[in-house]
C-alpha atoms as a PDB file:
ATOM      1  CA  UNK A   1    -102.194   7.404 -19.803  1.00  0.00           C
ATOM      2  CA  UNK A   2    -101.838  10.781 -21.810  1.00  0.00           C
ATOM      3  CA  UNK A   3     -99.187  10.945 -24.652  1.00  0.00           C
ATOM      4  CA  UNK A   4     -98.102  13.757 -22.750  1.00  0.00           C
ATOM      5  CA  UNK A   5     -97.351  11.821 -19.568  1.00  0.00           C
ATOM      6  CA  UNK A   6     -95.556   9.024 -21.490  1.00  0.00           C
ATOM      7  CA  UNK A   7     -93.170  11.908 -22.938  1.00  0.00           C
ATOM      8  CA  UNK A   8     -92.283  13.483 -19.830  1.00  0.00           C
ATOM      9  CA  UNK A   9     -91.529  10.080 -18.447  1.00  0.00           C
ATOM     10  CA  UNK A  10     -89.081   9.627 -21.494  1.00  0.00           C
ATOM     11  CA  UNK A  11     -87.620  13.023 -21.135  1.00  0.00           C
ATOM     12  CA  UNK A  12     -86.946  12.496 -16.977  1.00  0.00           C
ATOM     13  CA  UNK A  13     -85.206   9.050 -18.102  1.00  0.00           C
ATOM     14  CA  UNK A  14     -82.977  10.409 -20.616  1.00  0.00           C
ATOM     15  CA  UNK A  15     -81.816  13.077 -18.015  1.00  0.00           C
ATOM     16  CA  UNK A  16     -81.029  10.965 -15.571  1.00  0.00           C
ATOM     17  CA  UNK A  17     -79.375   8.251 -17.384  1.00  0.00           C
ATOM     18  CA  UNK A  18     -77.248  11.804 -18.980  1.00  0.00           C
ATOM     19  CA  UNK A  19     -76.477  12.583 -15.379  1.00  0.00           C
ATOM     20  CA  UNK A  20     -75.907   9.482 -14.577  1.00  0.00           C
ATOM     21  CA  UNK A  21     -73.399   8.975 -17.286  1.00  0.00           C
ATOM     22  CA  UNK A  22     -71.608  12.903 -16.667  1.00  0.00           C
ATOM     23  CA  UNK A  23     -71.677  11.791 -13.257  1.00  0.00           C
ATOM     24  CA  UNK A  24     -69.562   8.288 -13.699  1.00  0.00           C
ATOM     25  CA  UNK A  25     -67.185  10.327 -16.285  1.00  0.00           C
ATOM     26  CA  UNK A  26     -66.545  13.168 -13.783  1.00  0.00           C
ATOM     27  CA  UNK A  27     -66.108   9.870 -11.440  1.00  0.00           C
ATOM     28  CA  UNK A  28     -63.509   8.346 -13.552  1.00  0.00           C
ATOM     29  CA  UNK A  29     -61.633  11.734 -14.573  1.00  0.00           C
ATOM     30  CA  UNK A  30     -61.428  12.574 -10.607  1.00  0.00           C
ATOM     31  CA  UNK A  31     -60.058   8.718 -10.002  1.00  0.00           C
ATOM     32  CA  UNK A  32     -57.228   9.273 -13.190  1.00  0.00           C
ATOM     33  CA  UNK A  33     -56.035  12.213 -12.472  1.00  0.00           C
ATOM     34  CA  UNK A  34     -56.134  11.408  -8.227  1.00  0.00           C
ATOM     35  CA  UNK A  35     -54.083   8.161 -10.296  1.00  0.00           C
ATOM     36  CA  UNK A  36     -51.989  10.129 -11.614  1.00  0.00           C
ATOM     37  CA  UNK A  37     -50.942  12.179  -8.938  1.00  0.00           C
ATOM     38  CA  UNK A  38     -50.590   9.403  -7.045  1.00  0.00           C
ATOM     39  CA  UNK A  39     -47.782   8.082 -10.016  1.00  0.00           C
ATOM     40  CA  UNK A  40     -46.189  11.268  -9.934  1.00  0.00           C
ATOM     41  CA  UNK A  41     -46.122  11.676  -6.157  1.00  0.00           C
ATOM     42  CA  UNK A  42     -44.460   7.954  -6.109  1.00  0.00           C
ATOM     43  CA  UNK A  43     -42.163   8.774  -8.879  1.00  0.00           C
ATOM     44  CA  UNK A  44     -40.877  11.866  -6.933  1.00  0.00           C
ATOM     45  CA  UNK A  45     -40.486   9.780  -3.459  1.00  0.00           C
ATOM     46  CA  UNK A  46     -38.282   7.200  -5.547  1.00  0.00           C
ATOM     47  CA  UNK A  47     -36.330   9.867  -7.080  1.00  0.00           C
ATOM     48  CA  UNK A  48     -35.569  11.299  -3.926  1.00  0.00           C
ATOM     49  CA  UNK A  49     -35.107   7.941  -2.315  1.00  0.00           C
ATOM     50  CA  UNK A  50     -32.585   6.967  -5.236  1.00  0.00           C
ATOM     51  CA  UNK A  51     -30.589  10.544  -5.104  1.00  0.00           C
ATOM     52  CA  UNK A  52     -30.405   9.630  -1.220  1.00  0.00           C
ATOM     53  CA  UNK A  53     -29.222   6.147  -1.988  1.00  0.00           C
ATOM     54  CA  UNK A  54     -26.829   7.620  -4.586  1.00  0.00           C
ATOM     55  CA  UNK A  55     -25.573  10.301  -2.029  1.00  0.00           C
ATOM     56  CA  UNK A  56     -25.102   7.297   0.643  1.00  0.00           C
ATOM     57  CA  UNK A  57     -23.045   5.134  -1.551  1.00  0.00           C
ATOM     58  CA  UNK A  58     -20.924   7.937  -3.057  1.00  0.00           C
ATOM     59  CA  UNK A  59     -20.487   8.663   0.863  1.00  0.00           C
ATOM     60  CA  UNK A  60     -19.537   4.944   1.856  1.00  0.00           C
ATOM     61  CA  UNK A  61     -17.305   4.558  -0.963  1.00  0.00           C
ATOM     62  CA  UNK A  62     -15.187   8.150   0.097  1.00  0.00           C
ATOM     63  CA  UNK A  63     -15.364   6.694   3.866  1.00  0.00           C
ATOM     64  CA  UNK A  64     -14.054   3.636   2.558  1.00  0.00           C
ATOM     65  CA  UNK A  65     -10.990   5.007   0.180  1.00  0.00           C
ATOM     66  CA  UNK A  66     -10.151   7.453   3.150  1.00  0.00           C
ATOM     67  CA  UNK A  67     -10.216   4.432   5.338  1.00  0.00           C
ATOM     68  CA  UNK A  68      -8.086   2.542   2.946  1.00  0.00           C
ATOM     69  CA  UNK A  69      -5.389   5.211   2.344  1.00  0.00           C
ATOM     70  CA  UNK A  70      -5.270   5.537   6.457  1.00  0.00           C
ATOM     71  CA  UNK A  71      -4.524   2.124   7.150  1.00  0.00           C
ATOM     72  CA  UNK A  72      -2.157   1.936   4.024  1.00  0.00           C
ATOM     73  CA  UNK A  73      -0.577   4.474   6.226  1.00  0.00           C
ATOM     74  CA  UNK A  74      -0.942   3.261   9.110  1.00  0.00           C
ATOM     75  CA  UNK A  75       0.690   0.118   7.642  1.00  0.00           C
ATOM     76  CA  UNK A  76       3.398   2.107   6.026  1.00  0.00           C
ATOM     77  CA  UNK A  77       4.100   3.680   9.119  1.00  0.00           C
ATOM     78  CA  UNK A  78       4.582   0.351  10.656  1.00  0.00           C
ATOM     79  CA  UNK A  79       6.393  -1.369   8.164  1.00  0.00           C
ATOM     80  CA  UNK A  80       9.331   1.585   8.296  1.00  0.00           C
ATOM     81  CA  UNK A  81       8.914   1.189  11.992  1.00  0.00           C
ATOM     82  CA  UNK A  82       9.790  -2.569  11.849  1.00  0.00           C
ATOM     83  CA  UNK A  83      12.543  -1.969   9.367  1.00  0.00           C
ATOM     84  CA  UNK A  84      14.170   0.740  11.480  1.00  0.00           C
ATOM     85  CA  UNK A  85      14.310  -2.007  14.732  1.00  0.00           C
ATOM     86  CA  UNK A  86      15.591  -5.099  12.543  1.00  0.00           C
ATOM     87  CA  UNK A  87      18.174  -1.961  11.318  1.00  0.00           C
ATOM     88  CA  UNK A  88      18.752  -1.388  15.018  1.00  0.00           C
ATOM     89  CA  UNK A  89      19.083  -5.014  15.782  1.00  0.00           C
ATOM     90  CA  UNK A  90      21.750  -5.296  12.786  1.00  0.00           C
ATOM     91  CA  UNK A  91      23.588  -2.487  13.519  1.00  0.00           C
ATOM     92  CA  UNK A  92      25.741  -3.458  16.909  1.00  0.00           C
ATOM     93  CA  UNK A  93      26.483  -6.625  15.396  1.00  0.00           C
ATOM     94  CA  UNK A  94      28.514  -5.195  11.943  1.00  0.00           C
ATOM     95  CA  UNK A  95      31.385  -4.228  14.253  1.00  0.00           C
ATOM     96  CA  UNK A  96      31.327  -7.095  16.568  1.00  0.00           C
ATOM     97  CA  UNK A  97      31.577  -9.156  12.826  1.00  0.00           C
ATOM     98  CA  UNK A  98      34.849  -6.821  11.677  1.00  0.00           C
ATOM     99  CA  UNK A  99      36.139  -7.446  14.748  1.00  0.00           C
ATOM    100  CA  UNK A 100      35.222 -11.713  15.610  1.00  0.00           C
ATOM    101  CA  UNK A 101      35.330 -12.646  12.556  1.00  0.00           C
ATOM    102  CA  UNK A 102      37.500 -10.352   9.945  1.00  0.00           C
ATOM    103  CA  UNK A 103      40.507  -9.592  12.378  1.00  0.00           C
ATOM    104  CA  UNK A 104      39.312  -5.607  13.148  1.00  0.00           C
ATOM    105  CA  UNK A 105      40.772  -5.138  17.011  1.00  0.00           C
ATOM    106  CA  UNK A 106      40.610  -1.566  16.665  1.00  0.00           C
ATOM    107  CA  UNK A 107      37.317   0.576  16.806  1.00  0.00           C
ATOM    108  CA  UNK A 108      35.661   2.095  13.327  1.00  0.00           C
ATOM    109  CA  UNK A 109      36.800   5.279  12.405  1.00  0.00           C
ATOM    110  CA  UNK A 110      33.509   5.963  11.011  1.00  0.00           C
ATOM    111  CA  UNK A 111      30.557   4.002  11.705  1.00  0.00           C
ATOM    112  CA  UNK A 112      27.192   5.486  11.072  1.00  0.00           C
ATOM    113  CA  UNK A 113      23.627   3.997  10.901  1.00  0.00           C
ATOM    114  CA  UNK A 114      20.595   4.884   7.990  1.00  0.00           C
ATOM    115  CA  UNK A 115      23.495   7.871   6.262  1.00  0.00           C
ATOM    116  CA  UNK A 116      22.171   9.295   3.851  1.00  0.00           C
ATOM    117  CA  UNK A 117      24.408  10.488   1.125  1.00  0.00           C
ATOM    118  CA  UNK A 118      24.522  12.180  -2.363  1.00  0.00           C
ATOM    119  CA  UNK A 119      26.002  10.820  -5.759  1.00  0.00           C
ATOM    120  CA  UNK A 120      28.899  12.501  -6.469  1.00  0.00           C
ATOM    121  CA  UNK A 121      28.367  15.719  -8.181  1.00  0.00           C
ATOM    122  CA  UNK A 122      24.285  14.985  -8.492  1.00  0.00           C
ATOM    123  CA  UNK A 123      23.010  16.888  -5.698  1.00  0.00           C
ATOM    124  CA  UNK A 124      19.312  15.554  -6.758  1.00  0.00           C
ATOM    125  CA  UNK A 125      20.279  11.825  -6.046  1.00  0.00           C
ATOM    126  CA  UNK A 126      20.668  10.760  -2.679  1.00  0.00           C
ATOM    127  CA  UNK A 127      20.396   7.129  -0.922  1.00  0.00           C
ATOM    128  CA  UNK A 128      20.262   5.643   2.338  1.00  0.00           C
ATOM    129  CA  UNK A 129      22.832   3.284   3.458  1.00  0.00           C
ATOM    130  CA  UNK A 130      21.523   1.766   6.618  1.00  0.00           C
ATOM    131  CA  UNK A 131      25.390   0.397   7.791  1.00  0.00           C
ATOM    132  CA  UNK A 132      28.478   1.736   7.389  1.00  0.00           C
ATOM    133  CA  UNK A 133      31.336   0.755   9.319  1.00  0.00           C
ATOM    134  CA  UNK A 134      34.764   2.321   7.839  1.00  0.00           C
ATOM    135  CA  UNK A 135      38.684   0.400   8.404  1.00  0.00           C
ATOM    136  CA  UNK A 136      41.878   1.812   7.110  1.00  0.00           C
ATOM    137  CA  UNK A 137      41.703  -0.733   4.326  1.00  0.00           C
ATOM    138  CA  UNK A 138      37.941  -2.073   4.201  1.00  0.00           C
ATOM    139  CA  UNK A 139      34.684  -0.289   4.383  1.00  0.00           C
ATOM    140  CA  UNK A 140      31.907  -2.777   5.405  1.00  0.00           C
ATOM    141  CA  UNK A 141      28.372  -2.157   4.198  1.00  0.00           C
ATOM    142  CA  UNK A 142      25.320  -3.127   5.176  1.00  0.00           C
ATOM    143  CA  UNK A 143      22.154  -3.682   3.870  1.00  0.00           C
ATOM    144  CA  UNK A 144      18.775  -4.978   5.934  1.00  0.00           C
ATOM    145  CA  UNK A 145      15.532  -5.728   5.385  1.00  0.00           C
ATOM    146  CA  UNK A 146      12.782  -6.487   7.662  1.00  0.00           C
ATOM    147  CA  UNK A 147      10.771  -8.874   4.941  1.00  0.00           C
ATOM    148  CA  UNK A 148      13.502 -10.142   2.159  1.00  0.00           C
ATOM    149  CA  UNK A 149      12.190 -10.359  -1.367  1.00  0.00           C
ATOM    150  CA  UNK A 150      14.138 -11.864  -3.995  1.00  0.00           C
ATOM    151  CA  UNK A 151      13.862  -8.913  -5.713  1.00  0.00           C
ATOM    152  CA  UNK A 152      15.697  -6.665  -3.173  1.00  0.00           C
ATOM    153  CA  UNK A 153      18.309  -9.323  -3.118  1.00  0.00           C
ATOM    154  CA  UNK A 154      18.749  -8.546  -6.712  1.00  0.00           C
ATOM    155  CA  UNK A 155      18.857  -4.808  -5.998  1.00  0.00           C
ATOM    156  CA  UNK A 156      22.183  -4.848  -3.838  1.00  0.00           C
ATOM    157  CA  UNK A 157      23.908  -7.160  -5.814  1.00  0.00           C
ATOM    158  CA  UNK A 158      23.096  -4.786  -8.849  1.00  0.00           C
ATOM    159  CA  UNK A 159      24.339  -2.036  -6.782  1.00  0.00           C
ATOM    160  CA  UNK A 160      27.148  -3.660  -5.648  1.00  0.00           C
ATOM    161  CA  UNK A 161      28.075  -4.780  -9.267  1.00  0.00           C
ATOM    162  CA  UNK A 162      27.542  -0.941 -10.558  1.00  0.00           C
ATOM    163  CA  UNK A 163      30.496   0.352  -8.657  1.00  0.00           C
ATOM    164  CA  UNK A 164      28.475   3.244  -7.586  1.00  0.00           C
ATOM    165  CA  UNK A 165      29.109   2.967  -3.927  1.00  0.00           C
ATOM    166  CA  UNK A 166      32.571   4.570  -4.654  1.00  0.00           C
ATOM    167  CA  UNK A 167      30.324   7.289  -6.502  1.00  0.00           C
ATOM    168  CA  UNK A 168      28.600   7.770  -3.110  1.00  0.00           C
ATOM    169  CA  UNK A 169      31.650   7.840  -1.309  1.00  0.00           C
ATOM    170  CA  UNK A 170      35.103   8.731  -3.558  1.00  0.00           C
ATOM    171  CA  UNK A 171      36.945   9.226  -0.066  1.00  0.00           C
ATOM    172  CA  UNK A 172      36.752   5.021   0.654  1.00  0.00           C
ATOM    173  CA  UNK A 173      38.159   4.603  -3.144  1.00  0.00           C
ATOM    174  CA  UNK A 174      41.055   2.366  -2.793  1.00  0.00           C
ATOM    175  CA  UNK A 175      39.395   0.422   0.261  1.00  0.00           C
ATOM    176  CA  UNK A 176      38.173  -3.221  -0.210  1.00  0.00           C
ATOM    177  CA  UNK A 177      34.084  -2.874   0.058  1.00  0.00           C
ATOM    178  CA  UNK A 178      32.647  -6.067   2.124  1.00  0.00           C
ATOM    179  CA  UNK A 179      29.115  -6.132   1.475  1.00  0.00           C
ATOM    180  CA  UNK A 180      26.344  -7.183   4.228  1.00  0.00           C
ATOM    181  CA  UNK A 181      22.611  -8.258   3.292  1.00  0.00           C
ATOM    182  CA  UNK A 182      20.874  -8.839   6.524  1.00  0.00           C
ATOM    183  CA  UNK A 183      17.830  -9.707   7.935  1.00  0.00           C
ATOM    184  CA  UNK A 184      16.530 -11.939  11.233  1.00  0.00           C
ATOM    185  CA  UNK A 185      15.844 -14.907   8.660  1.00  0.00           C
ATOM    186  CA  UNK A 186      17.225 -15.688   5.504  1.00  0.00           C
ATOM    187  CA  UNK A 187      15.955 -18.898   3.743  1.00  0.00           C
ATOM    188  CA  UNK A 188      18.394 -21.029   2.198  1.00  0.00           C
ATOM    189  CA  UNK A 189      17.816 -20.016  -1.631  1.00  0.00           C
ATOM    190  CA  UNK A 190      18.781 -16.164  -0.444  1.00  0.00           C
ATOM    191  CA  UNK A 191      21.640 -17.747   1.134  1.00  0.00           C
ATOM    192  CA  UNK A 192      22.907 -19.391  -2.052  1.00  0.00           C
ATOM    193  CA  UNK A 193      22.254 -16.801  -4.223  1.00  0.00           C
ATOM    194  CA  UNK A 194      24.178 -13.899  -1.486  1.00  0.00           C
ATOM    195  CA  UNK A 195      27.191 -16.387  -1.890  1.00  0.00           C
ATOM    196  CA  UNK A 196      27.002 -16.834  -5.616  1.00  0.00           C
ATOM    197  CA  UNK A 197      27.580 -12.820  -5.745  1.00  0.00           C
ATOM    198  CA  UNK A 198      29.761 -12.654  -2.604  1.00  0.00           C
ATOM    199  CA  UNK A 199      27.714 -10.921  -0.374  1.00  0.00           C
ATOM    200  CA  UNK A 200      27.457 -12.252   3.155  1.00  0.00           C
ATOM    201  CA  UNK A 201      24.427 -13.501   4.487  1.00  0.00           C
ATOM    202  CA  UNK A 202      23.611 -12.386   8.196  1.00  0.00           C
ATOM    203  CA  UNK A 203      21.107 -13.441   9.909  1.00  0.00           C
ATOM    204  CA  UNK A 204      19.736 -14.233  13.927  1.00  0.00           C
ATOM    205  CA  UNK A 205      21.774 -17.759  14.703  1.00  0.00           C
ATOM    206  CA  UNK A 206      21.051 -19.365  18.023  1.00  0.00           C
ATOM    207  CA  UNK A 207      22.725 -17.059  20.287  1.00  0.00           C
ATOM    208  CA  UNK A 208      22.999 -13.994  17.799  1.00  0.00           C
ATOM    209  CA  UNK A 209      23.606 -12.827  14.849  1.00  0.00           C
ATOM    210  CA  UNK A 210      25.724 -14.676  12.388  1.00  0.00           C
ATOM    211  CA  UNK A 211      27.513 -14.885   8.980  1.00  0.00           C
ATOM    212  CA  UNK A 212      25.618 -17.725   7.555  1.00  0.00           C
ATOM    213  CA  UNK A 213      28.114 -18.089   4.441  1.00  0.00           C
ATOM    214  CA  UNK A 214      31.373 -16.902   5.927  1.00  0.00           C
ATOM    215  CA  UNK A 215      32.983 -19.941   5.604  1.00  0.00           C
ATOM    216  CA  UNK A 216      32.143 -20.861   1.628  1.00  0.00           C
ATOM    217  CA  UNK A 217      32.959 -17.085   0.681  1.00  0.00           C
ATOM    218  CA  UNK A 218      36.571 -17.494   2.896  1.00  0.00           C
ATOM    219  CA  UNK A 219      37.233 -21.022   1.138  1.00  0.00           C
ATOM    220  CA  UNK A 220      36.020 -19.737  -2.253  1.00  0.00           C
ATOM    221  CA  UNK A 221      38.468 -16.770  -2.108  1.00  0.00           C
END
């Protein structure tokens, strides 16, 4: 074989093994960058899927806080609903009680239910007294609540003990103030503690309602 023949063999080899190797880098540059716009194609996808996931849970949660502040007043709503039909329950019964049981015969000459009235000379306080029934000497009041709390307990008496009712109403100053705390139960620890500040107790009996404590307030007077 000619030298010459040998050479040309060489040359032919060394070309295609230099194809061969700008073929398997274009090969591997094609398959990186088709890899990495495969990465950023993913990346994108689970941004968007995250900014949708985002925008869902920012959506639940304002669902869910507008859902909460309806039923909060929704229950609201029915909370001053049940008040106002324990208050109507009450109400009939405060001058039946002047009358049975205090020695009233003759009608109220003012009797009003849930009056709402300003503090003398403060037009920008105001409260709601849910039963009033006024005598010529004796102004019974009446306070009810559909759930009792120890704490609203508390309030009354404090109330009571402020001598602000007469600030309320200067007109019944000079008339003896028989306060009323009322409710269709009233456990016995509410009881004792109406009678340790001389407020009667009222409450549904077995027929209707009744003066749970009249007897130890009239004995302790």
């Amino acid at each position: 074989m000619s030298t010459n023949g040998k050479k040309g063999r060489v040359i032919n080899l060394e070309a295609t093994l230099q194809h061969f190797i700008e073929t398997t880098e274009a090969t591997f540059l094609r398959v990186e960058q088709q890899a990495e716009r495969d990465r950023e194609a993913w990346n994108q996808r689970a941004e968007r899927d995250r900014e949708a996931w985002e925008q869902h849970l920012a959506q639940y949660a304002l669902e869910q806080k507008q859902e909460k502040k309806e039923w909060n007043k929704q229950r609201g709503e029915l909370a001053n609903s049940l008040g106002r039909v324990v208050e109507d329950i009450v109400a009939p019964n405060i001058p039946r009680i002047a009358e049975e049981q205090f020695g009233y015969r003759q009608p109220a000459l003012d009797f009003s239910v849930r009056r709402k009235v300003y503090y003398e000379g403060r037009p920008d306080k105001q409260r709601e007294f849910d039963t009033i029934a006024v005598y010529p000497d004796a102004v019974f009041l009446n306070e009810t609540k559909e759930t009792v709390r120890q704490n609203y307990v508390e309030d009354f008496v404090d109330f009571l003990e402020s001598g602000e009712f007469y600030r309320y109403f200067p007109q019944y100053q000079g008339r003896k103030l028989i306060p009323i705390f009322s409710s269709l139960y009233l456990a016995e620890p509410i009881v004792n503690y109406l009678t340790k500040h001389n407020v009667y107790a009222l409450a549904m009996g077995d027929e209707t309602m009744t003066l749970l404590n009249f007897e130890q307030l009239q004995n302790s007077k």
